[in-house]
N, C-alpha and C. Protein backbone atom coordinates (compact mmCIF):
# COMPACT_ATOMS: atom_id res chain seq x y z
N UNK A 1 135.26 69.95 65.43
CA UNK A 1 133.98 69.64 64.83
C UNK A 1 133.88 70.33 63.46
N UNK A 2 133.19 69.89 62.16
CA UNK A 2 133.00 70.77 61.17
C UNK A 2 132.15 71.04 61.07
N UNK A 3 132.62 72.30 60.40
CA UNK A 3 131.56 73.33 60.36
C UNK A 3 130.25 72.78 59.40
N UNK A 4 128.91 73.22 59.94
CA UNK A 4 128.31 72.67 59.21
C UNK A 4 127.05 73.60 58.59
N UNK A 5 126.87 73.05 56.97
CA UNK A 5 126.33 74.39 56.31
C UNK A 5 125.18 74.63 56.69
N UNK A 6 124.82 76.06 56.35
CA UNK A 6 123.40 76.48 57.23
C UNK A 6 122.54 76.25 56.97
N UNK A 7 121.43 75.70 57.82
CA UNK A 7 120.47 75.61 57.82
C UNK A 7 119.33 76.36 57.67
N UNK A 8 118.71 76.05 56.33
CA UNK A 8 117.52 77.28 56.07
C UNK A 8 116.14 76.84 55.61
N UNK A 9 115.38 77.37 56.14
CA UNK A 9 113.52 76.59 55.82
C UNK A 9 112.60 77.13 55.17
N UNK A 10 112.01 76.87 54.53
CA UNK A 10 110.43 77.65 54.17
C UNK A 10 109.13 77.38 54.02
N UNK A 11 108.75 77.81 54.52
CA UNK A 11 107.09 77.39 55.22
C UNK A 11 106.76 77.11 53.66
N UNK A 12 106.02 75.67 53.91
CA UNK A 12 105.46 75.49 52.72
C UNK A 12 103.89 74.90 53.06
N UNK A 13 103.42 75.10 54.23
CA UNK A 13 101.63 75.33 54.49
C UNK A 13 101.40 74.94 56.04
N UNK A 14 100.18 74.81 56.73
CA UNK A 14 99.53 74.64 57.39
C UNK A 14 98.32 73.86 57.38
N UNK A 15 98.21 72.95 58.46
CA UNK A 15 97.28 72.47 58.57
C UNK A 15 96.61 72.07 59.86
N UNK A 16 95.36 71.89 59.47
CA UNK A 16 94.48 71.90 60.49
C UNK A 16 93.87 70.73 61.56
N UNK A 17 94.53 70.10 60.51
CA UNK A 17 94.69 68.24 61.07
C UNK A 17 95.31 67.20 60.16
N UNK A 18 95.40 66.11 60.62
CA UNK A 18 96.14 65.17 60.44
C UNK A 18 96.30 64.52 58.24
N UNK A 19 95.05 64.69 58.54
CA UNK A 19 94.72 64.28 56.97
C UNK A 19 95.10 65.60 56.01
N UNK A 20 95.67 66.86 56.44
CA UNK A 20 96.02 68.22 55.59
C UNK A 20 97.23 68.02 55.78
N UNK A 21 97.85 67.22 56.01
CA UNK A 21 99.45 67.34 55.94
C UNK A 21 100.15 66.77 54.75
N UNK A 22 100.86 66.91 54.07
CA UNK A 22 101.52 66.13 52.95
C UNK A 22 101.96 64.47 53.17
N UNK A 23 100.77 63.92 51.91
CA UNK A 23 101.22 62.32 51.83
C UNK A 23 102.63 61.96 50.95
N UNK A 24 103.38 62.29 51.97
CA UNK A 24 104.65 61.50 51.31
C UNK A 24 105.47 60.94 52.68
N UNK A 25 106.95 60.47 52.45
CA UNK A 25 107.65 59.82 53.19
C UNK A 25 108.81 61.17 53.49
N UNK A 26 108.67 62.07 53.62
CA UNK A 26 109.80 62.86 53.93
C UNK A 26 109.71 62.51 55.52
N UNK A 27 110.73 62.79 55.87
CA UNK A 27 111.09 62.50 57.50
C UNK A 27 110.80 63.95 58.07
N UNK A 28 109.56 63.80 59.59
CA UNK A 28 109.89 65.20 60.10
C UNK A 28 110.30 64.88 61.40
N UNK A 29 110.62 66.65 61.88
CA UNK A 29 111.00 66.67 63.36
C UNK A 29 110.08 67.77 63.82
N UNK A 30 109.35 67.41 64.73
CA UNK A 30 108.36 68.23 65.22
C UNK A 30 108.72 69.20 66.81
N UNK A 31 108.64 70.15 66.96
CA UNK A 31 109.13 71.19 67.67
C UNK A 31 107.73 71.15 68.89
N UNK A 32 107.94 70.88 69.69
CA UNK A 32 106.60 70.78 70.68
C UNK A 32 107.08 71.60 71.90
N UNK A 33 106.04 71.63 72.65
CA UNK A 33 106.14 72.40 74.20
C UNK A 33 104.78 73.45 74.51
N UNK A 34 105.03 73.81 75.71
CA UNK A 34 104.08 74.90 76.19
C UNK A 34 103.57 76.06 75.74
N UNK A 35 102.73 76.66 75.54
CA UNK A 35 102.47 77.75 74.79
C UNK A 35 103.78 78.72 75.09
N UNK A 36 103.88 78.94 76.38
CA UNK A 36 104.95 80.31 76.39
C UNK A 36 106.72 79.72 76.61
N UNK A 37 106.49 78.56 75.85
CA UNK A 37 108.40 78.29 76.07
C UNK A 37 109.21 78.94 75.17
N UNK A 38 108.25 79.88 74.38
CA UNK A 38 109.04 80.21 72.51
C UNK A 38 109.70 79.26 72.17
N UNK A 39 108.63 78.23 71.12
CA UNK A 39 108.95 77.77 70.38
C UNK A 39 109.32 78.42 68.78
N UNK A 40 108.48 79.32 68.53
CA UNK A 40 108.27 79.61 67.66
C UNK A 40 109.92 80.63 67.48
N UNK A 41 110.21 81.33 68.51
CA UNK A 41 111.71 81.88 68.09
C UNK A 41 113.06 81.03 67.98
N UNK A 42 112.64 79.66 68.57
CA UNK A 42 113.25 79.03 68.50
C UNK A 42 113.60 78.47 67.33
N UNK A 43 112.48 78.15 66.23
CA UNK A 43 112.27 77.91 65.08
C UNK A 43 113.20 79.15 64.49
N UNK A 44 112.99 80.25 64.68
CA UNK A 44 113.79 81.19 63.77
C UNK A 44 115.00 81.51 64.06
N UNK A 45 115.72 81.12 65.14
CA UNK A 45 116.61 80.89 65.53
C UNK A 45 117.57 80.02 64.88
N UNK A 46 117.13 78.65 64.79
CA UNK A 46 117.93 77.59 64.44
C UNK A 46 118.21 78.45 62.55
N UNK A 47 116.95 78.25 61.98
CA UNK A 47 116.77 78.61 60.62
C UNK A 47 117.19 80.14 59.96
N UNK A 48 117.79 80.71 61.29
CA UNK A 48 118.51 82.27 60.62
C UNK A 48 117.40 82.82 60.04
N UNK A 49 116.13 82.86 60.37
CA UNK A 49 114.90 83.64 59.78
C UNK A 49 114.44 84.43 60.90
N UNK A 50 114.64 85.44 61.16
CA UNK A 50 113.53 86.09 62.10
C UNK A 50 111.64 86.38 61.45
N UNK A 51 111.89 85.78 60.25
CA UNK A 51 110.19 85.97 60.17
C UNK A 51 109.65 84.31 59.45
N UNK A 52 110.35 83.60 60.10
CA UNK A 52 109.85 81.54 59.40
C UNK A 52 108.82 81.92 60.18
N UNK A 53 108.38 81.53 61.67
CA UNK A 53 107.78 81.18 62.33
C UNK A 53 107.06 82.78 62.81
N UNK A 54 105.63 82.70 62.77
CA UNK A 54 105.25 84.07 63.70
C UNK A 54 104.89 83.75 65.25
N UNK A 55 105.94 84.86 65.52
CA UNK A 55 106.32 85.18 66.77
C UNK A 55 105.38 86.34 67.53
N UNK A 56 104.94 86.24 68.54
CA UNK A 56 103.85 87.19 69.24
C UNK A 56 104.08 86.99 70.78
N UNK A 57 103.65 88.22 71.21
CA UNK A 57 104.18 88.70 72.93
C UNK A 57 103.28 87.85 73.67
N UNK A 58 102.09 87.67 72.72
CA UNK A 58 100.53 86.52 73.30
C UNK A 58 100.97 85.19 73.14
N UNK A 59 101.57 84.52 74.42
CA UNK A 59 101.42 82.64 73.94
C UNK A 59 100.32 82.32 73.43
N UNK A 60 100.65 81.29 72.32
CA UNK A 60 99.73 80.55 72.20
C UNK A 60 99.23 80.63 70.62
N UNK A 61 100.03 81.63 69.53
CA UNK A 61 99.45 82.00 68.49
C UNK A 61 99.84 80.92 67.45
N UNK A 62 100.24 79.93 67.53
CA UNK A 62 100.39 78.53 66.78
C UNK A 62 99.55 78.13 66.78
N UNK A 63 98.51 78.14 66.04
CA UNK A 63 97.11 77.39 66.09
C UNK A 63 96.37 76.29 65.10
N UNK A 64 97.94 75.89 64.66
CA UNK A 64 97.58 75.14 62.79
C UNK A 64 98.82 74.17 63.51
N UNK A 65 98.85 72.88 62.64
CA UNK A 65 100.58 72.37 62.53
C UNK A 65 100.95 73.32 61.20
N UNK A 66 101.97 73.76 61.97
CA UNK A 66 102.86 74.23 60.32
C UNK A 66 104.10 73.59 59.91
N UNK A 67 104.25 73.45 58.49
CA UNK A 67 105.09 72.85 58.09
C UNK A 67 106.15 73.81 57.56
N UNK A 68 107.64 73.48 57.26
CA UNK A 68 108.60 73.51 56.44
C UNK A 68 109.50 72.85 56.28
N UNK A 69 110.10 72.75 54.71
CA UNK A 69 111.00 72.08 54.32
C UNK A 69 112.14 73.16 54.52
N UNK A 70 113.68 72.06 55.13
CA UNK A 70 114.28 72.50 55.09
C UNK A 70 115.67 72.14 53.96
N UNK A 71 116.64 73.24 54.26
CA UNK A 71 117.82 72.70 53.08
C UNK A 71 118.51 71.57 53.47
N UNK A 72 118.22 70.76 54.49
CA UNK A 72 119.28 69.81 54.46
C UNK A 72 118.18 68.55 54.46
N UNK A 73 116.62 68.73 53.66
CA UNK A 73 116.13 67.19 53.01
C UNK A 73 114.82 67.10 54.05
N UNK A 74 114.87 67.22 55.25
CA UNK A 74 113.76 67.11 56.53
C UNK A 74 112.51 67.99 56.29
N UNK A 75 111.68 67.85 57.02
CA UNK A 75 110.92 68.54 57.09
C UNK A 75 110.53 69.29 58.88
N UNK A 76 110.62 70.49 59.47
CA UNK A 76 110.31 70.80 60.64
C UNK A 76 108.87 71.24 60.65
N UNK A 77 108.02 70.54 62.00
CA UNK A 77 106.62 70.73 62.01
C UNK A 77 106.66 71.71 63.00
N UNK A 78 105.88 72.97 63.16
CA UNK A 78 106.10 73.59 63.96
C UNK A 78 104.66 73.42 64.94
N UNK A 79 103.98 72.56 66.16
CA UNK A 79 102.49 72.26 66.76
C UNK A 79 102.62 72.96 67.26
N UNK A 80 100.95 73.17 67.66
CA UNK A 80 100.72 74.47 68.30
C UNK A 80 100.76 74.15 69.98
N UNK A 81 101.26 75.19 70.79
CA UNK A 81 101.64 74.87 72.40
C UNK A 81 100.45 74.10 73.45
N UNK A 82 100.66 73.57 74.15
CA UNK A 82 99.89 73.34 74.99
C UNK A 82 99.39 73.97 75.72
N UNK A 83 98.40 74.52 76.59
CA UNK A 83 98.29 75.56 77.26
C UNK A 83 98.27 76.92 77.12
N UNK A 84 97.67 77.77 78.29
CA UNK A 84 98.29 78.96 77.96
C UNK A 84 97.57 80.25 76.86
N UNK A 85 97.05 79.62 76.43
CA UNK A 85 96.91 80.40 75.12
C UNK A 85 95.17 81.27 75.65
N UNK A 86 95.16 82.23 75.21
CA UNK A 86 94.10 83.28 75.15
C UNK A 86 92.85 82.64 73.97
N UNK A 87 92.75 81.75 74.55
CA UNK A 87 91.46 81.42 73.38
C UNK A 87 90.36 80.42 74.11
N UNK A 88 89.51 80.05 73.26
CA UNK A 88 87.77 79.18 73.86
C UNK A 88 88.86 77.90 74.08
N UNK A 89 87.96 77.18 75.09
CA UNK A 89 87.48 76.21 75.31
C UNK A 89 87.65 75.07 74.19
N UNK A 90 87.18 75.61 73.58
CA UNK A 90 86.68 74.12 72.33
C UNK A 90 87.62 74.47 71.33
N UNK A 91 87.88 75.84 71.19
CA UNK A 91 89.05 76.25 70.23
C UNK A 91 90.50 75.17 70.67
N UNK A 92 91.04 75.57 71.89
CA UNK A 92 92.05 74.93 72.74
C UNK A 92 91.99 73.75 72.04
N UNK A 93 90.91 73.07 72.86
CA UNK A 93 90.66 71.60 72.42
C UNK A 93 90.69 71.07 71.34
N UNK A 94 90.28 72.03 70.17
CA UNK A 94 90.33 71.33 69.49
C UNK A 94 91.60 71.18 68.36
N UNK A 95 93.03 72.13 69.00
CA UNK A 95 94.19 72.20 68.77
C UNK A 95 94.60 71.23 69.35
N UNK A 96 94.08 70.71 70.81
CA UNK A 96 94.87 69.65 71.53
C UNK A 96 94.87 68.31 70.51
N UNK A 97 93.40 68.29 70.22
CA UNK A 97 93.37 67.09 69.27
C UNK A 97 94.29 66.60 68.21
N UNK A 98 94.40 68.25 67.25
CA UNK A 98 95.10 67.66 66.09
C UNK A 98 96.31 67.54 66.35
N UNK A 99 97.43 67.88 67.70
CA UNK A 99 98.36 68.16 67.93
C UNK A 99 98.39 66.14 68.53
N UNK A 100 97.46 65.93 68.99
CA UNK A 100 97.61 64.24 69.41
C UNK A 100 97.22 63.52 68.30
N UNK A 101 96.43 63.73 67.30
CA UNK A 101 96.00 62.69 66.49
C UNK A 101 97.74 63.11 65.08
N UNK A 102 98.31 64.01 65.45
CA UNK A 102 99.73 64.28 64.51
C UNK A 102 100.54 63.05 65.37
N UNK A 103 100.41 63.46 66.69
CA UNK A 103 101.75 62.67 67.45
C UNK A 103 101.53 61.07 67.05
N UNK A 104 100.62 60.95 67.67
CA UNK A 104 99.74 59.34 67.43
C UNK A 104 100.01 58.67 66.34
N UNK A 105 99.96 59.46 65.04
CA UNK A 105 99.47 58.85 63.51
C UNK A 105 100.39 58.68 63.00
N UNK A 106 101.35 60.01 62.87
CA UNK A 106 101.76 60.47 61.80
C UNK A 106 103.56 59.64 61.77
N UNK A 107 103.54 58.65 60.43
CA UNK A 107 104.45 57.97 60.45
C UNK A 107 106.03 58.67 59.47
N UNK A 108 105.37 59.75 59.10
CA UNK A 108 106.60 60.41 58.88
C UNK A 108 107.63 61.33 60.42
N UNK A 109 107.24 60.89 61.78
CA UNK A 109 107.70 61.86 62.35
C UNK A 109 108.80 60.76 63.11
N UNK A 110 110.00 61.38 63.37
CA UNK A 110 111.40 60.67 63.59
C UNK A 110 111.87 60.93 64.83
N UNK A 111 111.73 62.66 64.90
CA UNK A 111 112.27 62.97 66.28
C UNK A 111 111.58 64.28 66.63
N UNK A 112 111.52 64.70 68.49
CA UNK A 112 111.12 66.03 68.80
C UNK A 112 111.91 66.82 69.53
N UNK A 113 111.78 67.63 69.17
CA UNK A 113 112.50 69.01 69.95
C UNK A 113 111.42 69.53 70.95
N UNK A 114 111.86 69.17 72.09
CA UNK A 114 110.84 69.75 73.25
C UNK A 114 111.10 70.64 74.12
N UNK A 115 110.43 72.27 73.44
CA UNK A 115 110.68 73.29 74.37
C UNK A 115 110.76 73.72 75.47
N UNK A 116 111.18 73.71 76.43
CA UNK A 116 110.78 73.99 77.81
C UNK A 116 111.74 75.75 78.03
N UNK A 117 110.65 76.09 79.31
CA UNK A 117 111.61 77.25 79.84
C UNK A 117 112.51 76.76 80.43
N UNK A 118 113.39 77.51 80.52
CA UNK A 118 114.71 77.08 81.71
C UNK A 118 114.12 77.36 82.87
N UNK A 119 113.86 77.99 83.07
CA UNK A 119 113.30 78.64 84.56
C UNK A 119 112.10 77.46 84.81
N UNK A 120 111.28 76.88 84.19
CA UNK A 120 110.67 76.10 84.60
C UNK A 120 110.16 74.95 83.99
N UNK A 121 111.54 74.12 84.20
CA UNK A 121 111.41 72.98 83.23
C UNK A 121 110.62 71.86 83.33
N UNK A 122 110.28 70.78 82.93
CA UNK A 122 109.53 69.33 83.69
C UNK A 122 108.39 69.88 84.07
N UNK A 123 107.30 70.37 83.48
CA UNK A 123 106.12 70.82 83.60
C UNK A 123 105.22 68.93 83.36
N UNK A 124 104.41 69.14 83.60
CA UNK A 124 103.81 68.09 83.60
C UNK A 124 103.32 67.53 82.28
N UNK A 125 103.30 68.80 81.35
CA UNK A 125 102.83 68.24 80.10
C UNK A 125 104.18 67.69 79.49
N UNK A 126 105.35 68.12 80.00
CA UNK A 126 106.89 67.73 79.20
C UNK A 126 107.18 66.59 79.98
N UNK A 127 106.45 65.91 80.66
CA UNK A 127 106.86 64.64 81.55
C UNK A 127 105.91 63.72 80.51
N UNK A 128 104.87 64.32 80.22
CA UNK A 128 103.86 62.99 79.43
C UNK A 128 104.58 63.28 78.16
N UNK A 129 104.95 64.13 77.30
CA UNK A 129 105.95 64.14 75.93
C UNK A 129 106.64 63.47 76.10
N UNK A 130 107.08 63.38 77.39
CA UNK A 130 109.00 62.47 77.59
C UNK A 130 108.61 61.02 77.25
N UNK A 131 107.35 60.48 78.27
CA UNK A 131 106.90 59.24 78.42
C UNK A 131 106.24 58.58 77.29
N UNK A 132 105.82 59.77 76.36
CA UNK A 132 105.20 58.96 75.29
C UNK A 132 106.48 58.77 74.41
N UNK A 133 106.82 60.25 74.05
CA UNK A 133 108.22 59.46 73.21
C UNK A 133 108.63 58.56 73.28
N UNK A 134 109.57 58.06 74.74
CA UNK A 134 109.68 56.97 74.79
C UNK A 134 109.29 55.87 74.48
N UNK A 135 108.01 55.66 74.67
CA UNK A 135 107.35 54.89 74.26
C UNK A 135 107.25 54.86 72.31
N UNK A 136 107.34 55.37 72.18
CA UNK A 136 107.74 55.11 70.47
C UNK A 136 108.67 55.25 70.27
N UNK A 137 109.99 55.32 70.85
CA UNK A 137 110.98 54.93 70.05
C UNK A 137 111.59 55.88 69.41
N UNK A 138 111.13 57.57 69.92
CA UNK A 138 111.95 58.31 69.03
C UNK A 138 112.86 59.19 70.02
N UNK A 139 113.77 59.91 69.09
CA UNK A 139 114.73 60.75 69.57
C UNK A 139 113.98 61.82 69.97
N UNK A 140 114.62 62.63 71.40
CA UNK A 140 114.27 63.85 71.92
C UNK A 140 115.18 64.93 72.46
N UNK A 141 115.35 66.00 71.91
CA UNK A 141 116.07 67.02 72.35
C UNK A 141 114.72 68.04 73.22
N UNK A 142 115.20 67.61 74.40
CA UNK A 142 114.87 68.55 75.43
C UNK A 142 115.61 69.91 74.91
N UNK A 143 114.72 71.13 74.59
CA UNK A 143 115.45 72.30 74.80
C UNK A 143 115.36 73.29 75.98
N UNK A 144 116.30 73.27 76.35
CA UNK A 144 116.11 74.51 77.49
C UNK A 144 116.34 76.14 77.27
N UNK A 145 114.75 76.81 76.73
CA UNK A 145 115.42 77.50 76.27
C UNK A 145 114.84 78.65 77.27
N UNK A 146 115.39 79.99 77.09
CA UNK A 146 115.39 81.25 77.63
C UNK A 146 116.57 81.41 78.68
N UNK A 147 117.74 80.66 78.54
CA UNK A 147 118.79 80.23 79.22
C UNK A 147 119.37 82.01 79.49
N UNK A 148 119.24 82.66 79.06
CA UNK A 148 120.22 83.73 79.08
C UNK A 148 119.49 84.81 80.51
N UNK A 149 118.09 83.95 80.53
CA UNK A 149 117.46 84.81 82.32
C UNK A 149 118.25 83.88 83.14
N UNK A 150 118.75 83.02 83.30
CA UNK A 150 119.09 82.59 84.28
C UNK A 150 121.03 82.82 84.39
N UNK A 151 121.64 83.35 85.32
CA UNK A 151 122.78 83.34 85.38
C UNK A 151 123.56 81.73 85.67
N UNK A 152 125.37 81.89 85.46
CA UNK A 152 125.24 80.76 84.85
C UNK A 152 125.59 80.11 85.60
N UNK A 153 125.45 80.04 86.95
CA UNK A 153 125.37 78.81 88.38
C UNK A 153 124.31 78.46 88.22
N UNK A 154 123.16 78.57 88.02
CA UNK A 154 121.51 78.44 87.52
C UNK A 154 121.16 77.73 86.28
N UNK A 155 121.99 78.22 85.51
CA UNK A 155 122.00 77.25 84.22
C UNK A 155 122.93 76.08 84.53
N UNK A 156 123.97 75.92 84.76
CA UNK A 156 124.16 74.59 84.74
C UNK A 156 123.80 73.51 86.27
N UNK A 157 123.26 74.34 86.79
CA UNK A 157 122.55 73.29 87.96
C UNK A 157 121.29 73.11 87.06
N UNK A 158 120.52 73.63 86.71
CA UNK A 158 119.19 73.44 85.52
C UNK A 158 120.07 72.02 84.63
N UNK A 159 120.60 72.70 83.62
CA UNK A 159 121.14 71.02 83.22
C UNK A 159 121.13 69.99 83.78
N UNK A 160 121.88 69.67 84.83
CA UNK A 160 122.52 68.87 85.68
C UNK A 160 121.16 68.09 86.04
N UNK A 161 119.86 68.74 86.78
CA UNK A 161 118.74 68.45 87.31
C UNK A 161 117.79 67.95 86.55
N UNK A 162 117.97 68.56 85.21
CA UNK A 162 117.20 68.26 84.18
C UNK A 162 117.87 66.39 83.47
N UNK A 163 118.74 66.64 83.49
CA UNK A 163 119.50 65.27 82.72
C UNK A 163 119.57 64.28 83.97
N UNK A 164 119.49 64.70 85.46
CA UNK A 164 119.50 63.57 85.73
C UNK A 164 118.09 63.09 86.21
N UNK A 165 117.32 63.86 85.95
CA UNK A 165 115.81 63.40 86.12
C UNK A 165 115.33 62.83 84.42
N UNK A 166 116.21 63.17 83.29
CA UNK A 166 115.70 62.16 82.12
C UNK A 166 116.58 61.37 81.96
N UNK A 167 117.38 60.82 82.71
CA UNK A 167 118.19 59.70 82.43
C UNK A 167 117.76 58.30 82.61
N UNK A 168 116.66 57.82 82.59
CA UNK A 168 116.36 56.96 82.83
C UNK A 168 115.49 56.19 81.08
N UNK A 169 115.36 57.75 80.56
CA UNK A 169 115.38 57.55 78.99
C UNK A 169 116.34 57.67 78.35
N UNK A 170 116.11 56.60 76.91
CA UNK A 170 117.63 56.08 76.26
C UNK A 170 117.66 56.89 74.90
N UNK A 171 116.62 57.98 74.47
CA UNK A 171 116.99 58.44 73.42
C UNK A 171 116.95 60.11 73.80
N UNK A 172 117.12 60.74 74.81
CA UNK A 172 116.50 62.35 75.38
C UNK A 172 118.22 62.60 75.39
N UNK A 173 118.11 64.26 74.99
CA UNK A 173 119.43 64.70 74.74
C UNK A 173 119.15 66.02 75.58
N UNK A 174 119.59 66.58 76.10
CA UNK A 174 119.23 68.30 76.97
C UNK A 174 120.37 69.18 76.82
N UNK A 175 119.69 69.71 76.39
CA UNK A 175 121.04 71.32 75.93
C UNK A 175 120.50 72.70 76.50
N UNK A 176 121.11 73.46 76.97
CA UNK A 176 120.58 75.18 76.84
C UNK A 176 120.64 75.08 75.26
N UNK A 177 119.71 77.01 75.70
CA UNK A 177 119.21 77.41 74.63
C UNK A 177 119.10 78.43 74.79
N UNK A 178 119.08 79.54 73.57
CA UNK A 178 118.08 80.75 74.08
C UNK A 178 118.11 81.57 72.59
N UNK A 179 116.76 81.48 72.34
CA UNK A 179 116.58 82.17 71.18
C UNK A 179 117.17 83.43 71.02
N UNK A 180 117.15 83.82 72.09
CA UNK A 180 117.34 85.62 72.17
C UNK A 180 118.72 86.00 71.56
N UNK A 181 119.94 84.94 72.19
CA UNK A 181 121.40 84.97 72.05
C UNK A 181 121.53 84.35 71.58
N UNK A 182 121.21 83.40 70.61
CA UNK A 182 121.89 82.38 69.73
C UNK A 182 122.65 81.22 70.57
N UNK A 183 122.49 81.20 71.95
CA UNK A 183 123.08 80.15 72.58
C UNK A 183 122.26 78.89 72.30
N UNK A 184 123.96 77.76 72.04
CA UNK A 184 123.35 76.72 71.67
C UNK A 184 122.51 76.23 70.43
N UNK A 185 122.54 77.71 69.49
CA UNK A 185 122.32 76.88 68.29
C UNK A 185 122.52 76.29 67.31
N UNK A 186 124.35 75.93 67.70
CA UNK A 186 124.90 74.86 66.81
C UNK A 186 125.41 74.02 67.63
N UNK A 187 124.76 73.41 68.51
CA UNK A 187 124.01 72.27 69.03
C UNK A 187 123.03 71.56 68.39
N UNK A 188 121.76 72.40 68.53
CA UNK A 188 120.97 72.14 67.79
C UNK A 188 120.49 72.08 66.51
N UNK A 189 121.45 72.64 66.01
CA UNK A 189 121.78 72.03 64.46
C UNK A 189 122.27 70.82 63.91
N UNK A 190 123.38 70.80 64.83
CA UNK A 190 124.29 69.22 64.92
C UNK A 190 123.16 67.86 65.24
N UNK A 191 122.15 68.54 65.80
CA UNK A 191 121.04 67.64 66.71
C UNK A 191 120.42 67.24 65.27
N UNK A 192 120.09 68.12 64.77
CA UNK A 192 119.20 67.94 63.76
C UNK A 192 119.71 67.26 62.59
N UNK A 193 121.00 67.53 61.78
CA UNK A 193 121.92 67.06 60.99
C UNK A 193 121.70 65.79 60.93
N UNK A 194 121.39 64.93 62.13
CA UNK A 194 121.33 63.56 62.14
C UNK A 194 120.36 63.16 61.51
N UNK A 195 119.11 64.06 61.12
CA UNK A 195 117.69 63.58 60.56
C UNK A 195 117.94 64.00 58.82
N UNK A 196 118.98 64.70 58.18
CA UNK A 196 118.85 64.81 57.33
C UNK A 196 119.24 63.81 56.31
């Protein structure tokens, strides 16, 4: 395989809904999942930044879509988690919104990276991500990440269970992951390469 050059991002804003996002045609890939799957290290992971994305011991501190451009032309959206999160009622909600009226609308978005824990994958909200994707037509990298708690008879029965319960979709890809160890993140680079 060649080697392929690194990938690096920089936050270039936040927003609060759909209409604050940049009107142009750049292509994004939006990073979704549960409040506590770490997405957000995941983000700094792929991008060799330990400070792109802020990272906190509290799920749930994604509370904007954030954007960055990266070096290879794309743009990565980083939404804020589902669930989980230490905050109101109407606050929640009203993250859920802009996080659906992004998915719904937004015709710059190509493909998602969908966080899940390893330890507890196919949550119910990553079954309706799967189903809607599908339903539009885009590419999905299931990530499985925090792979490095699970030893590795556990991890690849997790794969195995995981891929053959999304095989019935024609664009879902499933890899380990784990922010912590760098596992699998030139996978997910290679994943991404395709959007640039």
């Amino acid at each position: 395989m060649t080697e392929l050059p690194t990938l690096s991002a920089e936050f270039v804003g936040s927003a609060a809904r759909l209409s604050q996002c940049p009107q142009d045609d750049i292509v994004e890939v939006a990073f979704v999942g549960r409040s506590n799957a770490g997405k957000s290290s995941t983000l700094n992971q792929v991008a060799a930044n330990k400070r792109l994305a802020r990272v906190s011991k509290t799920p749930g501190r994604t509370r904007l879509i954030n954007l960055f451009e990266t070096s290879w032309g794309f743009r990565i959206v980083d939404l804020p988690g589902y669930g989980y999160a230490k905050a109101s009622q109407s606050e929640r909600a009203r993250w859920n919104a802009a996080v659906d009226e992004y998915l719904e609308q937004r015709m710059n978005l190509r493909g998602l990276v969908l966080v899940m824990d390893a330890r507890h994958p196919l949550k119910p909200f990553d079954e309706r991500m799967l189903d809607w994707a599908s339903e539009r037509v885009l590419h999905v990298l299931v990530l499985l990440n925090k792979a490095d708690k699970l030893k590795r008879n556990a991890q690849a029965r997790t794969v195995a269970e995981t891929k053959n319960h999304v095989a019935a979709y024609e664009l879902v890809t499933v890899q380990l992951f784990s922010a912590a160890t760098g596992l699998g993140s030139n996978e997910l680079a290679a994943w991404l390469k395709d959007f640039a």
